[in-house]
C-alpha atoms as a PDB file:
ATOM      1  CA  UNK A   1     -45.730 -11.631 -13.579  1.00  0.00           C
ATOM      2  CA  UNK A   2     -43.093 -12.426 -15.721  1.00  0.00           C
ATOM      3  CA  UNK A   3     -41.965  -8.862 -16.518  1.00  0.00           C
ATOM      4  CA  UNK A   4     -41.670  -8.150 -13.050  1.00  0.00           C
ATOM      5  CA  UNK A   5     -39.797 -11.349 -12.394  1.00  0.00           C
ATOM      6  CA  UNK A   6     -37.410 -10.214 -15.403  1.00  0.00           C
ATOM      7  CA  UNK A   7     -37.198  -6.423 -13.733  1.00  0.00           C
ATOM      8  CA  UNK A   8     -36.172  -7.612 -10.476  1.00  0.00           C
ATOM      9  CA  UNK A   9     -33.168  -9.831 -12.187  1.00  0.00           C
ATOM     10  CA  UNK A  10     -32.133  -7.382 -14.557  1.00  0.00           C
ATOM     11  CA  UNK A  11     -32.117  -4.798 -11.208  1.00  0.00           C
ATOM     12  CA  UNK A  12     -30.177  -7.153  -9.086  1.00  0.00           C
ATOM     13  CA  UNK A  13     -27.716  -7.963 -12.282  1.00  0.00           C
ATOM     14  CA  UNK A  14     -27.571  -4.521 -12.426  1.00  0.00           C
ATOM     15  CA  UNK A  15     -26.843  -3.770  -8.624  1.00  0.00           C
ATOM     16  CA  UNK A  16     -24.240  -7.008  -8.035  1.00  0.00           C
ATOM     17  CA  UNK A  17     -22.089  -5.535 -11.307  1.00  0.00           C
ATOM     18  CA  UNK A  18     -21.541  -1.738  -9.628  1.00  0.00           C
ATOM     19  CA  UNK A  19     -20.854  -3.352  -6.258  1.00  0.00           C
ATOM     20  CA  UNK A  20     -18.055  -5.824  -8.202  1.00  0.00           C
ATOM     21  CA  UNK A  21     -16.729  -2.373  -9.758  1.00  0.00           C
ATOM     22  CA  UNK A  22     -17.026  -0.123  -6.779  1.00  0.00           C
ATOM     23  CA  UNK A  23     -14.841  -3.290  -4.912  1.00  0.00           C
ATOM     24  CA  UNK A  24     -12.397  -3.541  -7.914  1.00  0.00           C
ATOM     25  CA  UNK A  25     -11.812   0.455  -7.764  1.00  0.00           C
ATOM     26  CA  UNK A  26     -11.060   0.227  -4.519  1.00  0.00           C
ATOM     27  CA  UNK A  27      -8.632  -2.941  -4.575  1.00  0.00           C
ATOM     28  CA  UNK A  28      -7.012  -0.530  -7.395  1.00  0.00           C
ATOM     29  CA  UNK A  29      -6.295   2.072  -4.946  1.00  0.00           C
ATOM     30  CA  UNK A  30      -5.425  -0.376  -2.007  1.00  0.00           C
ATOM     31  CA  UNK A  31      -2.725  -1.581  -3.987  1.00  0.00           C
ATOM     32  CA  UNK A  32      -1.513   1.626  -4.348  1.00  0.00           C
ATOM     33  CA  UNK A  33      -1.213   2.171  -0.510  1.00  0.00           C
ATOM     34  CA  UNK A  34       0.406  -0.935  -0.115  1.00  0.00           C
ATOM     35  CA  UNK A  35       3.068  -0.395  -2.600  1.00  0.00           C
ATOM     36  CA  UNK A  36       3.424   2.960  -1.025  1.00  0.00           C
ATOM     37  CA  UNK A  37       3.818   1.640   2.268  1.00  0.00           C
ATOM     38  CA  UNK A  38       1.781   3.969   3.568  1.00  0.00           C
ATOM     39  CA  UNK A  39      -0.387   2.969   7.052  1.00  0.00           C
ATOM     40  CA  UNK A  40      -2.172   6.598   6.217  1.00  0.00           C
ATOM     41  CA  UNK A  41      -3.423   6.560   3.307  1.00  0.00           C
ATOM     42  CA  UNK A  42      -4.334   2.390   4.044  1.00  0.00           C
ATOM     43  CA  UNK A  43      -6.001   3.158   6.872  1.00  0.00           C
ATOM     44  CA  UNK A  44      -8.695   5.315   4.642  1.00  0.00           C
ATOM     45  CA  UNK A  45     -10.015   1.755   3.548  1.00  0.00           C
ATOM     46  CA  UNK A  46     -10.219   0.270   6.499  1.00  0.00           C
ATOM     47  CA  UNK A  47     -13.261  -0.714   8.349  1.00  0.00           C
ATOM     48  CA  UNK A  48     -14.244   0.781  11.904  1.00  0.00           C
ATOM     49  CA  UNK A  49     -12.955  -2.799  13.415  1.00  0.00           C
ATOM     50  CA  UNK A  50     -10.309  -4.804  11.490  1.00  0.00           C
ATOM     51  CA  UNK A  51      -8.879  -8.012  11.874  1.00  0.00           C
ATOM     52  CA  UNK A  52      -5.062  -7.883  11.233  1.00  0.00           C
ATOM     53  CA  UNK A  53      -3.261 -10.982  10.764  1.00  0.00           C
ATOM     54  CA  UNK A  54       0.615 -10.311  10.669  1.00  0.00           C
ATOM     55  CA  UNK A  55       2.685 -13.750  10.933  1.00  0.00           C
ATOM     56  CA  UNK A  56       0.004 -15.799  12.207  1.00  0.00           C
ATOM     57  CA  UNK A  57      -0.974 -13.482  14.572  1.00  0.00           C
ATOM     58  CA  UNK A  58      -4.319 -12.233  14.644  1.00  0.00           C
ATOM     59  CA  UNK A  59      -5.881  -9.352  16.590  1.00  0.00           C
ATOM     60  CA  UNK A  60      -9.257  -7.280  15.664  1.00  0.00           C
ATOM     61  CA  UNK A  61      -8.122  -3.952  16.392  1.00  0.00           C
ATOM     62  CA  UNK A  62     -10.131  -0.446  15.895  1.00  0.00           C
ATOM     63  CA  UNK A  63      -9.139   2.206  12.510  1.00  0.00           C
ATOM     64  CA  UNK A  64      -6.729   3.632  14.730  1.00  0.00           C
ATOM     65  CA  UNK A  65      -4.855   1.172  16.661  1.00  0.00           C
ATOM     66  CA  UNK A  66      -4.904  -0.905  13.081  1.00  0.00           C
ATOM     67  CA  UNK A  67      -3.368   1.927  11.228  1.00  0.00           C
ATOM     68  CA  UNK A  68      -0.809   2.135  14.051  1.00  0.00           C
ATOM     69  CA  UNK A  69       0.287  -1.762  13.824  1.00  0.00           C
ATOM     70  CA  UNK A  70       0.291  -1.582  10.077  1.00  0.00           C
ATOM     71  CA  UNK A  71       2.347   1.731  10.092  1.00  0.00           C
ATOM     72  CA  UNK A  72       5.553  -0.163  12.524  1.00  0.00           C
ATOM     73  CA  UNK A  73       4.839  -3.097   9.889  1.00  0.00           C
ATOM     74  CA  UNK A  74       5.741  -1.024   6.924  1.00  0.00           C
ATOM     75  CA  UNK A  75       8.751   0.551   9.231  1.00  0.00           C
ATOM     76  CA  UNK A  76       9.800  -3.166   9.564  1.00  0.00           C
ATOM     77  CA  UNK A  77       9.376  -4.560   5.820  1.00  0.00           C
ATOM     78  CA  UNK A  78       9.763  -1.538   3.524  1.00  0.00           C
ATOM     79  CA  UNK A  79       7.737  -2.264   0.445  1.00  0.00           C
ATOM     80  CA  UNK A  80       9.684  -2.844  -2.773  1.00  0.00           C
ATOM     81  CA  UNK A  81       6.317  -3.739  -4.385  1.00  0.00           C
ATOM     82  CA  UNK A  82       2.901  -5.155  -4.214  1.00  0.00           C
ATOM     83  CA  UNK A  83       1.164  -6.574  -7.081  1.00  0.00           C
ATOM     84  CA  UNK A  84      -2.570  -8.601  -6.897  1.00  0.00           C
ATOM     85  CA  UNK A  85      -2.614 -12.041  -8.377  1.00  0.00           C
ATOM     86  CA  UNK A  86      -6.612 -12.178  -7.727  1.00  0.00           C
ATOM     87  CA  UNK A  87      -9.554 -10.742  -7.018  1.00  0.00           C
ATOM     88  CA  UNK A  88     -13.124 -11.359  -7.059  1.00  0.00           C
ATOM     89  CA  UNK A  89     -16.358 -12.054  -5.053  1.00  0.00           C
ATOM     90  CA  UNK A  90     -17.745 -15.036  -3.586  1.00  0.00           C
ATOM     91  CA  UNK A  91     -21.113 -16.595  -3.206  1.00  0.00           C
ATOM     92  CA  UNK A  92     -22.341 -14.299  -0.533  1.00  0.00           C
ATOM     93  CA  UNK A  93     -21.164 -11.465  -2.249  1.00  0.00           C
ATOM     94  CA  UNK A  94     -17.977 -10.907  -0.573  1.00  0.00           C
ATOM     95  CA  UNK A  95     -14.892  -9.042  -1.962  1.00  0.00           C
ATOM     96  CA  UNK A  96     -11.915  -9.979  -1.985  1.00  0.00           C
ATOM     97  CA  UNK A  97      -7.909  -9.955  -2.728  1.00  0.00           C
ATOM     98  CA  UNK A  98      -5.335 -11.467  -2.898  1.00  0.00           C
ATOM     99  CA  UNK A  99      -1.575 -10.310  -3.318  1.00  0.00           C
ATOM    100  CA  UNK A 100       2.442 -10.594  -2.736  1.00  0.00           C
ATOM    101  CA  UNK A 101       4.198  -7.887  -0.562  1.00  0.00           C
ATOM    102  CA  UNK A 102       7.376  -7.676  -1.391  1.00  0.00           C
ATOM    103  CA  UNK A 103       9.894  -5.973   0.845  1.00  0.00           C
ATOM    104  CA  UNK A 104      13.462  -6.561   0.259  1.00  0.00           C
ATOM    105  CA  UNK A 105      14.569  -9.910   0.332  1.00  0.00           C
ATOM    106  CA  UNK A 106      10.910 -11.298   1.840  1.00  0.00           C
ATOM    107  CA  UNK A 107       7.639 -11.748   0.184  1.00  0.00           C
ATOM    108  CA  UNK A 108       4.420 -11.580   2.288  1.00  0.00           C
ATOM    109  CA  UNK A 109       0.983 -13.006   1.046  1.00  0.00           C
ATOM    110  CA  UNK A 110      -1.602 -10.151   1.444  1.00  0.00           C
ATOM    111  CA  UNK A 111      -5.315 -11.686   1.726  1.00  0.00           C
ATOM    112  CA  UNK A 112      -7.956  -9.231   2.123  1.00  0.00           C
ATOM    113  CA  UNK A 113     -11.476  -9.256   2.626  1.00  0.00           C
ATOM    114  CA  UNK A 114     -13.933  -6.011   1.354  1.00  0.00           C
ATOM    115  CA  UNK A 115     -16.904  -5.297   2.622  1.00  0.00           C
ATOM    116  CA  UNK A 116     -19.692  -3.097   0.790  1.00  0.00           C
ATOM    117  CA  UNK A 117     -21.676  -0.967   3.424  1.00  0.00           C
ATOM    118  CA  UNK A 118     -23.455   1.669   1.006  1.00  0.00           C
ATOM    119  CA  UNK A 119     -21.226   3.449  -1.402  1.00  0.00           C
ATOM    120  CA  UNK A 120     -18.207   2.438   0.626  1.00  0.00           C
ATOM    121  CA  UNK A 121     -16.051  -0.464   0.206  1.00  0.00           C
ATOM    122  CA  UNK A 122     -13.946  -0.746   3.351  1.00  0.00           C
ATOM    123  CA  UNK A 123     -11.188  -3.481   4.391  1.00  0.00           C
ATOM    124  CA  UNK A 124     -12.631  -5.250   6.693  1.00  0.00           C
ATOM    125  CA  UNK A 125      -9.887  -8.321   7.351  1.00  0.00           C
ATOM    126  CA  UNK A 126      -6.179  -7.969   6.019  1.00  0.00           C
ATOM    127  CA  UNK A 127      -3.156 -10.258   6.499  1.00  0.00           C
ATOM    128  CA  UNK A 128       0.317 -10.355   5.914  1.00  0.00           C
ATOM    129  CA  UNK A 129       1.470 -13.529   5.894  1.00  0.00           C
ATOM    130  CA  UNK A 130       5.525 -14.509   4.948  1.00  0.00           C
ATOM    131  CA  UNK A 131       6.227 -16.774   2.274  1.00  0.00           C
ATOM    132  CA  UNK A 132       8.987 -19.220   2.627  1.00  0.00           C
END
């Protein structure tokens, strides 16, 4: 009994660490995107539905209409830089980040939520939000 018990801890261990690397790949790329300021490329991450929170805002759009409202965001605050001050996963298993857009003279707060669905890690909430 107990060598099953131990089997089926060492296999979850073993399952939650690849989902926490999978997630941290994909924040890796992400960032990339985001420092690109590319709506594209983003938009490859995203989740079927999104919620998008831009300025307090926030709408739950589909792929395409999201990739649309981030692209005239990115027209409107040209990134100078993006850089993640934290990441991780909470009790349920959740992904997340967290990081500062910076675009000229303003800095935005970026707060994303990932969700694993298989071997996928898509965005499924993102927000922009400007720091004073």
């Amino acid at each position: 009994m107990r060598t099953i018990l131990r089997a089926g801890l060492f296999i979850w261990l073993i399952s939650t660490v690849q989902v926490y690397a999978q997630g941290a790949n994909v924040v890796e790329q992400i960032k990339e995107t985001l420092k690109a300021g590319s709506a594209k490329e983003l938009a490859k991450y995203l989740s079927s539905s999104v919620d998008v929170t831009i300025d307090g805002k926030p709408e739950t759009y589909s792929k395409a209409q999201a990739e649309f409202v981030l692209r005239d965001f990115f027209k409107a605050n040209s990134p100078s830089g993006f850089d993640i001050i934290h990441q991780g996963q909470s009790k349920g298993g959740q992904l997340f980040a967290i990081g500062d857009y910076k675009s000229g003279v303003s800095t935005f707060r970026v707060w994303m939520k990932i969700k694993v669905a298989g071997n996928q890690s898509l965005i499924q909430e993102i927000s922009f939000v400007k720091k004073e």
